[in-house]
C-alpha atoms as a PDB file:
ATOM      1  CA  UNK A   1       0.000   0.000   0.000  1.00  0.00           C
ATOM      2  CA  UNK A   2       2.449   2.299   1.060  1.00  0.00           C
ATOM      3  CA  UNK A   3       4.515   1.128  -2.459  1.00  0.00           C
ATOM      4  CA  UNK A   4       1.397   2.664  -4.303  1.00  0.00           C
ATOM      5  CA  UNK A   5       0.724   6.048  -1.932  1.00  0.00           C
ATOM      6  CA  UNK A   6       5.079   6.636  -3.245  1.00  0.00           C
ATOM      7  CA  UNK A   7       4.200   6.540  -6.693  1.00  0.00           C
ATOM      8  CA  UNK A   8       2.022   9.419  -7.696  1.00  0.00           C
ATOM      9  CA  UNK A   9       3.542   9.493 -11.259  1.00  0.00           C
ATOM     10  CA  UNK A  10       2.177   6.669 -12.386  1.00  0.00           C
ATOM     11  CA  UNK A  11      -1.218   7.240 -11.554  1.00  0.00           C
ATOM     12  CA  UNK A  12      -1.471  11.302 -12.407  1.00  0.00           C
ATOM     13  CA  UNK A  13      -1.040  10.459 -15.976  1.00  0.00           C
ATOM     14  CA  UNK A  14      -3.473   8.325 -16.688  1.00  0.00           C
ATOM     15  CA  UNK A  15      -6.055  10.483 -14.692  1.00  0.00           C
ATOM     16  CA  UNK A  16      -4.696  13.369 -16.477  1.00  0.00           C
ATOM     17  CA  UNK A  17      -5.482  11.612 -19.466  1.00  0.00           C
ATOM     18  CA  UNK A  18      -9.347  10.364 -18.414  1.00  0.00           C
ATOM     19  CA  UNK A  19     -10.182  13.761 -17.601  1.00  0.00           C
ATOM     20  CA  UNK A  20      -8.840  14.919 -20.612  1.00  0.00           C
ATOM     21  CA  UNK A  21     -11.505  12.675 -22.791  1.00  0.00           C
ATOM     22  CA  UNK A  22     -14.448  13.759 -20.594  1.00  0.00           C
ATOM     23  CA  UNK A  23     -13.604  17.105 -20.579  1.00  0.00           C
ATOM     24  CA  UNK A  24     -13.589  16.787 -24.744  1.00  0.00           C
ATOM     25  CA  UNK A  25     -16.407  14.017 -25.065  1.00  0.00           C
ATOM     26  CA  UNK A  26     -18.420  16.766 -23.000  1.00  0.00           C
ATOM     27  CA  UNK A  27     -17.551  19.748 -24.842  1.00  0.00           C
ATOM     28  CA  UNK A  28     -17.983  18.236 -28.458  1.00  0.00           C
ATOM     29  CA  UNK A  29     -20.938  16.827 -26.883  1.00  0.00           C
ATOM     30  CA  UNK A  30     -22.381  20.941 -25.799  1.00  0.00           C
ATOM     31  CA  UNK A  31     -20.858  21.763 -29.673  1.00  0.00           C
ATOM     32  CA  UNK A  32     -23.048  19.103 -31.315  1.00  0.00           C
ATOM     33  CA  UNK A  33     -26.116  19.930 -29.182  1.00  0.00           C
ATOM     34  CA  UNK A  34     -25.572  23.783 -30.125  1.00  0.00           C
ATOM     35  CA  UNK A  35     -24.940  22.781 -33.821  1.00  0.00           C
ATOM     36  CA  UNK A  36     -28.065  21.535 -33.878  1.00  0.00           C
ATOM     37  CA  UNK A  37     -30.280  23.665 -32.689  1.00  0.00           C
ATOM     38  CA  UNK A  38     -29.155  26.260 -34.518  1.00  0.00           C
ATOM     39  CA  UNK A  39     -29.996  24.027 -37.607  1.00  0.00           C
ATOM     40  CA  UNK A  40     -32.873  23.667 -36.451  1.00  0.00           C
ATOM     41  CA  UNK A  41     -33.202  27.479 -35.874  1.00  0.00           C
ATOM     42  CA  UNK A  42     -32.187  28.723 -39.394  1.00  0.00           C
ATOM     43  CA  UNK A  43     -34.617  25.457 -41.226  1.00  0.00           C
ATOM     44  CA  UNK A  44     -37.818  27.394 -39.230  1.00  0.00           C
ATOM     45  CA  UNK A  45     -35.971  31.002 -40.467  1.00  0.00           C
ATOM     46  CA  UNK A  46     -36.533  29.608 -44.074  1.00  0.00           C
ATOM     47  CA  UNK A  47     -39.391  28.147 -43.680  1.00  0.00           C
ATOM     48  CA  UNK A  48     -41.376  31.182 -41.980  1.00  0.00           C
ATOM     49  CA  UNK A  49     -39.645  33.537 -44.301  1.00  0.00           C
ATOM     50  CA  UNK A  50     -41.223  31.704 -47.636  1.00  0.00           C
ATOM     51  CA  UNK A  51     -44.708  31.920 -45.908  1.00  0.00           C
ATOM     52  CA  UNK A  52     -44.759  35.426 -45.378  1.00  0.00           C
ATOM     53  CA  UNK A  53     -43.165  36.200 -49.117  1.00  0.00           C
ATOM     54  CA  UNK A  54     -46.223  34.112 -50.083  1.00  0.00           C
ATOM     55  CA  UNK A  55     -48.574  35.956 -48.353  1.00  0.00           C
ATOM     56  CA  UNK A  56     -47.336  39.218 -48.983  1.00  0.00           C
ATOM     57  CA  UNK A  57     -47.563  38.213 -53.100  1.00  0.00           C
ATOM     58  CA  UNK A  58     -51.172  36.321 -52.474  1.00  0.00           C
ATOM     59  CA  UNK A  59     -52.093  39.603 -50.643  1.00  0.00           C
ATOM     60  CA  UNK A  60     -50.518  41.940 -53.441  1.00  0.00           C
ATOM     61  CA  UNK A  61     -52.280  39.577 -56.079  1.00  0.00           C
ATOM     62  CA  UNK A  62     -55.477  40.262 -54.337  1.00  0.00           C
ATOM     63  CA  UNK A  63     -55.397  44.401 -53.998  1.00  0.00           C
ATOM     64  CA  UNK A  64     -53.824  44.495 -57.720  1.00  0.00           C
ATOM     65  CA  UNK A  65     -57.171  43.422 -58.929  1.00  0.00           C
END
């Protein structure tokens, strides 16, 4: 036991190393989650932004006659 509290070396590394892949898996994780949304965000912007040039030209169509 007392063999294994000696030799801190050998066991930073490897937790260096762990908490290095969380801390990415987590963060490309929050990047993905982001990514989409804002996807998600700019497909509605499109959307909603062909209805109302629609309406406006239905509504244009309308008071032109």
């Amino acid at each position: 036991m007392s063999h294994m509290l000696g030799n801190e070396r050998g066991v930073f590394f490897p937790a260096v190393v762990i908490l290095l892949m969380v801390v990415t898996i987590f963060l490309l994780s929050i990047t993905a989650a982001y990514q989409s949304k804002y996807q998600t965000y700019t497909a509605l912007e499109m959307f909603y932004t062909g209805a109302a040039i629609e309406k406006i030209e239905l509504s244009h169509r309308q008071n032109s006659q």
